[in-house]
Protein backbone atom coordinates (compact mmCIF):
# COMPACT_ATOMS: atom_id res chain seq x y z
CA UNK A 1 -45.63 -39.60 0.95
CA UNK A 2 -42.13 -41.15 0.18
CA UNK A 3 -41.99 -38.11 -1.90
CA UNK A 4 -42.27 -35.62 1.24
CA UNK A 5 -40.40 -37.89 3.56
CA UNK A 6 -36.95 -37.78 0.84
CA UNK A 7 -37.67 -33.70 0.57
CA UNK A 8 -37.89 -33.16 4.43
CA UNK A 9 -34.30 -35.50 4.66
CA UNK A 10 -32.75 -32.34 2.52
CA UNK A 11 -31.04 -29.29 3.65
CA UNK A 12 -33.17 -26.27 3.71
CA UNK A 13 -32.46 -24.05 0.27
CA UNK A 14 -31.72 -21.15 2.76
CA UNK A 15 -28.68 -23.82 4.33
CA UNK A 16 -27.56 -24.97 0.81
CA UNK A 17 -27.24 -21.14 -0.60
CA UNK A 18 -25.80 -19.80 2.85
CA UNK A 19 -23.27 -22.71 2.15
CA UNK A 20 -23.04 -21.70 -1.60
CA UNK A 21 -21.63 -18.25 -0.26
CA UNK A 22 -19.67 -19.47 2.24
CA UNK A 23 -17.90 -21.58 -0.31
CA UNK A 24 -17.64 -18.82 -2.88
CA UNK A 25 -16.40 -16.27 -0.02
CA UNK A 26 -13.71 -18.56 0.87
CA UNK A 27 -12.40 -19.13 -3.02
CA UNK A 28 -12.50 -15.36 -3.49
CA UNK A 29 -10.34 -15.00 -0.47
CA UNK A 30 -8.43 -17.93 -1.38
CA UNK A 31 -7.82 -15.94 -4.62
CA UNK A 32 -6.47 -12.83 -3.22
CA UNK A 33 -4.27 -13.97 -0.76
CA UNK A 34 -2.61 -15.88 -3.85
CA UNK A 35 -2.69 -12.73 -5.92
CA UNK A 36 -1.11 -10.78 -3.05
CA UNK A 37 1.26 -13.29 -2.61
CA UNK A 38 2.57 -13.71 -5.95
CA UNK A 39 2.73 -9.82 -5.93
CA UNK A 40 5.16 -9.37 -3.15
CA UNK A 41 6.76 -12.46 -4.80
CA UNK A 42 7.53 -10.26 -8.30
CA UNK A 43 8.70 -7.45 -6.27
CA UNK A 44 11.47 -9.34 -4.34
CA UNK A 45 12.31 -10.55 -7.32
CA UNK A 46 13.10 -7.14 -8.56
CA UNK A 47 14.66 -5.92 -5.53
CA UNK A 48 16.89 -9.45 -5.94
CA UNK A 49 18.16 -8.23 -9.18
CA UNK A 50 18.99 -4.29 -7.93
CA UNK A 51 16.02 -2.48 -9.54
CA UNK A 52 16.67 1.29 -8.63
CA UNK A 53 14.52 2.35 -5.36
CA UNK A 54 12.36 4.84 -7.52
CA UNK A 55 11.54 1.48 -9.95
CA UNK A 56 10.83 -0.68 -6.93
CA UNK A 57 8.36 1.91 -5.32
CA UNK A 58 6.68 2.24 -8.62
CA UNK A 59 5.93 -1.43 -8.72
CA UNK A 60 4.86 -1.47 -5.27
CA UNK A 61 2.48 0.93 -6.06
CA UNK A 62 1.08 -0.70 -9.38
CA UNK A 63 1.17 -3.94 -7.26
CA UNK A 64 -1.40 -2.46 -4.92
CA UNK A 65 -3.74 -0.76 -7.25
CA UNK A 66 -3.82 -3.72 -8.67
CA UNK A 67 -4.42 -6.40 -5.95
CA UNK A 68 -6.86 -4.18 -4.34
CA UNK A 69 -8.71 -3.56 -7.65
CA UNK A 70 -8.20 0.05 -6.35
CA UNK A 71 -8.76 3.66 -8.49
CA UNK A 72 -5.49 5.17 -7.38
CA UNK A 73 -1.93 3.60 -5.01
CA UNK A 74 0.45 5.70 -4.02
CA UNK A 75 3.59 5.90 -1.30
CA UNK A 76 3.76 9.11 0.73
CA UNK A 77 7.10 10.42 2.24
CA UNK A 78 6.71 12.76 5.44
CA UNK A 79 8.95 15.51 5.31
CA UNK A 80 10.57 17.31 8.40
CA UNK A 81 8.74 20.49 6.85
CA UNK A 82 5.32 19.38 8.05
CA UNK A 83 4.75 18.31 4.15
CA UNK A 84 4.11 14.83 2.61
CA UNK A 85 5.32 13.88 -0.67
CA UNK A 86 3.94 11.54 -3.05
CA UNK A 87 6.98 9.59 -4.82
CA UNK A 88 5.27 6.63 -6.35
CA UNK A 89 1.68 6.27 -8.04
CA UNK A 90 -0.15 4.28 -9.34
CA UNK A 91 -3.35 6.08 -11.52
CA UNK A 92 -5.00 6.62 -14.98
CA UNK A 93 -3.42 8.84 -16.81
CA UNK A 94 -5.74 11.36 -16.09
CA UNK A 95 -5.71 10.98 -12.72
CA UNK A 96 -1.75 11.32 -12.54
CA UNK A 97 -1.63 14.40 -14.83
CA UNK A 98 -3.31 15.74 -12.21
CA UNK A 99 -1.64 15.13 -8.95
CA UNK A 100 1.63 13.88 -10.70
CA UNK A 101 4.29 12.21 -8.81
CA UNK A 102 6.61 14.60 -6.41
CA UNK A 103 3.79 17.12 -5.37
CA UNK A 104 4.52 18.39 -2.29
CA UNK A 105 1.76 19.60 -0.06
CA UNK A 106 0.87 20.58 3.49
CA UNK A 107 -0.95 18.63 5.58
CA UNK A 108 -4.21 19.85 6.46
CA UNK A 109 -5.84 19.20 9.87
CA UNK A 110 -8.83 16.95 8.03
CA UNK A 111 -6.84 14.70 5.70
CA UNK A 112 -5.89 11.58 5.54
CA UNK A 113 -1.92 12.08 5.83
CA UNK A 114 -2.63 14.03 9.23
CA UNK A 115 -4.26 11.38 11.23
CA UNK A 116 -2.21 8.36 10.22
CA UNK A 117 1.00 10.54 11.03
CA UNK A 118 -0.34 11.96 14.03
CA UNK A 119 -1.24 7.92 15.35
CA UNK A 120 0.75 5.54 13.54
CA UNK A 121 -2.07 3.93 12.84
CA UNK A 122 -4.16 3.08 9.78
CA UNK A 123 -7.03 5.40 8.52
CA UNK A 124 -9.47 6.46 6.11
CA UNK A 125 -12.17 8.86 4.67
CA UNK A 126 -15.00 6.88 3.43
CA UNK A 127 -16.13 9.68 1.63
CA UNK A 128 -14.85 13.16 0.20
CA UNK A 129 -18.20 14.76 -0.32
CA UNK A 130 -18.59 17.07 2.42
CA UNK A 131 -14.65 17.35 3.72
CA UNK A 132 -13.65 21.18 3.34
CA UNK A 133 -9.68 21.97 2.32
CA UNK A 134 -7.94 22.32 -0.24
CA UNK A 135 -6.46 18.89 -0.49
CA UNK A 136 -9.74 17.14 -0.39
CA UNK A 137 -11.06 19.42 -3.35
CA UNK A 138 -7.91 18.50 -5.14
CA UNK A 139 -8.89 14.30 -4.42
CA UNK A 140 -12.42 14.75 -5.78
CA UNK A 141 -11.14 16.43 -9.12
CA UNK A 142 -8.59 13.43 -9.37
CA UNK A 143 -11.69 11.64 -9.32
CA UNK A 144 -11.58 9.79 -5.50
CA UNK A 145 -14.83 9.62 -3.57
CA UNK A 146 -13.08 7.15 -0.70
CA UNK A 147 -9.25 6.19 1.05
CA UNK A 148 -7.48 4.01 2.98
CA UNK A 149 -3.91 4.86 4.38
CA UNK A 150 -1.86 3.13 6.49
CA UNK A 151 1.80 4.53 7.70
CA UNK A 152 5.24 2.95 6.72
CA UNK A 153 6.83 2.24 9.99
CA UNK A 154 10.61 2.55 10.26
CA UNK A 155 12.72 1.84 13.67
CA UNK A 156 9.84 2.79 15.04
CA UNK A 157 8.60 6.02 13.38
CA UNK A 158 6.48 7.01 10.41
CA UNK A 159 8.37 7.74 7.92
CA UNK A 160 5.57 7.20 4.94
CA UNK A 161 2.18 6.38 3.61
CA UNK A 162 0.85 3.89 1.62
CA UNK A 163 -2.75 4.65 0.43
CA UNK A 164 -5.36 3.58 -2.13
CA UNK A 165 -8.27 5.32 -3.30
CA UNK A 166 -11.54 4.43 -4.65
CA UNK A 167 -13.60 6.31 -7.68
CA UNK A 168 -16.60 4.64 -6.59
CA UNK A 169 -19.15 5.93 -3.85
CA UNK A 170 -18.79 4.25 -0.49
CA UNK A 171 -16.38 2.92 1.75
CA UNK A 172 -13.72 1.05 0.83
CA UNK A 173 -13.68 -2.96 1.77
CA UNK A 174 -13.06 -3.33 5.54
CA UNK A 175 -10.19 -5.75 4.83
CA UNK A 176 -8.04 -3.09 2.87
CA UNK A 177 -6.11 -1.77 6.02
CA UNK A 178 -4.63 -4.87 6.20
CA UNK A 179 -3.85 -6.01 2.61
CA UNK A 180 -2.32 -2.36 2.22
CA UNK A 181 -0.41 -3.21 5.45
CA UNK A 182 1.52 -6.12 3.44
CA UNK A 183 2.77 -3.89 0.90
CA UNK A 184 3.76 -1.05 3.53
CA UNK A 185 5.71 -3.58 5.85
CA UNK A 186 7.84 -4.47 2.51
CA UNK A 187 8.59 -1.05 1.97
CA UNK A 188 9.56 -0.48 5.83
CA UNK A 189 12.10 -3.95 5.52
CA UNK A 190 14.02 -3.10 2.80
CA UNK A 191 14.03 0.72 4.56
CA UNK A 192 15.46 -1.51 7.41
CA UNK A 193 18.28 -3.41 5.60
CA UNK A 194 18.74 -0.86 3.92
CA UNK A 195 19.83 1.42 7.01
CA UNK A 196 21.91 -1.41 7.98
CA UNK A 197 24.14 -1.14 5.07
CA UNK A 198 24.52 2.53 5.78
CA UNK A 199 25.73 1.62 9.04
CA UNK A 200 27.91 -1.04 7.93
CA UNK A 201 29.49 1.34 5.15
CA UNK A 202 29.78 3.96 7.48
CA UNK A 203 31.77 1.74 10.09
CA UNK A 204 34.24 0.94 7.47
CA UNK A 205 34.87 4.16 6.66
CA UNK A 206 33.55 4.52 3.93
CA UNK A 207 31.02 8.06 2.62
CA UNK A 208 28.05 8.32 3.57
CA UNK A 209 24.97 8.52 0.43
CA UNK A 210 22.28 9.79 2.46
CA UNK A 211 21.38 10.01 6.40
CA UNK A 212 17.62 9.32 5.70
CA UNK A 213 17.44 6.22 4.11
CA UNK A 214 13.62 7.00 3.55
CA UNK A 215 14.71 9.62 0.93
CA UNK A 216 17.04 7.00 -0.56
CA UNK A 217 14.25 4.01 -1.30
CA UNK A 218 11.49 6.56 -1.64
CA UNK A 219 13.05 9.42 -3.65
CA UNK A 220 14.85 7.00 -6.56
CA UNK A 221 18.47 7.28 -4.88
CA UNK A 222 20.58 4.44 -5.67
CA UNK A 223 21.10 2.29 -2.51
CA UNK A 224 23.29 -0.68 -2.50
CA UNK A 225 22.16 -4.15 -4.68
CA UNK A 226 23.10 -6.11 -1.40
CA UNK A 227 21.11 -4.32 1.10
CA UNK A 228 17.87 -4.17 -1.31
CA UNK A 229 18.62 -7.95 -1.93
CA UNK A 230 18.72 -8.75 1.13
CA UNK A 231 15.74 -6.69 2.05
CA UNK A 232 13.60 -9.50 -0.36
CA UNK A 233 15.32 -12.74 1.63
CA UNK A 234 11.78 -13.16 2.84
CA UNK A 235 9.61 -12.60 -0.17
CA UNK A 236 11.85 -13.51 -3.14
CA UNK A 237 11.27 -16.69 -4.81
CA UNK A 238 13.25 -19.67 -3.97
């Protein structure tokens, strides 16, 4: 009796294992938020010490693939020509060899690139299977089944795209609009201090580099070590 009077004083197994994955859900998200962290952390650092903007967007993009545990990363440039760009990947080999870094492509009605331009907002295909289009034929022989893209926001506009994609069937994790966002929003500040050097440079007198400073961070243009430096104040290590 003692014996089922001290059981019946215990949690329920159902409690203690709900708890169990409570606790481990919290340490995995405990562990992300570090790695993410520590990621924007290593790329202030190199925008502290002047890497070139075509280095800085290639470690933004390895920084995501690799935080998100994702297939493919890559940063998008809109052009005025109704085109997008891709200037920095992230990708097997493979994967890059086929849709290598400065294709240039239209944007069809049914892809991603369309409907976060078109909103602003963050989007994504959750699977390729049955889209029609070129582009999304060209995805599935890179070897993505799913995306997530959200834009890079500058003085108001979209200007880019950050995206990941996924070789395995399903949706993405609902979470990865938002840890992309983290990664976009550092491209968009430096963008931003960036432009304010222009201005600055241009008040003085001195010649203009390049109107758009998209094309300057996201094309590999040199832009000044003091604006990108400053564009890390809020990331770089102390």
């Amino acid at each position: 009796m003692d014996e089922l009077l001290n059981s019946a004083d215990q949690p329920p197994l159902a409690g203690q294992l709900d708890e169990h994955l409570d606790d481990v859900a919290l340490h995995t998200e405990c562990r992300r938020l570090v790695a993410e962290h520590a990621a924007l952390r290593r790329l202030g650092t190199l925008v502290a010490r002047g890497g070139e903007p075509s280095e800085v967007g290639h470690a933004v993009a390895e920084e995501m693939r690799r935080c998100l545990d994702a297939f493919t990363a890559g940063i998008w440039r809109f052009e005025p020509t109704g085109e997008v760009t891709l200037v920095a990947a992230a990708a097997t080999a493979a994967a890059l060899a086929k849709w290598p870094v400065g294709t240039r492509i239209s944007i069809e009605a049914n892809t991603l690139a369309t409907v976060v331009y078109r909103t602003g907002l963050p989007a994504r295909i959750d699977s390729y299977e049955n889209i029609v289009g070129s582009i999304a034929a060209r995805v599935r022989a890179v070897g993505v089944r799913a995306a997530v893209g959200v834009p890079i926001i500058v003085d108001g506009s979209v200007r880019g795209l950050a995206a990941v994609g996924s070789a395995e069937p399903g949706p993405m994790p609902a979470d990865t609009e938002t840890r992309i966002s983290r990664f976009a929003e550092f491209i968009a500040t430096a963008l931003v201090a960036a432009h304010r050097d222009e201005q600055k440079r241009q008040l003085l007198g001195e010649a203009s580099q390049r109107p758009f400073l998209i094309d300057s961070l996201l094309d590999g243009r040199g832009i000044d070590r003091w604006s990108l430096s400053e564009a890390a104040s809020g990331v770089s290590p102390k």
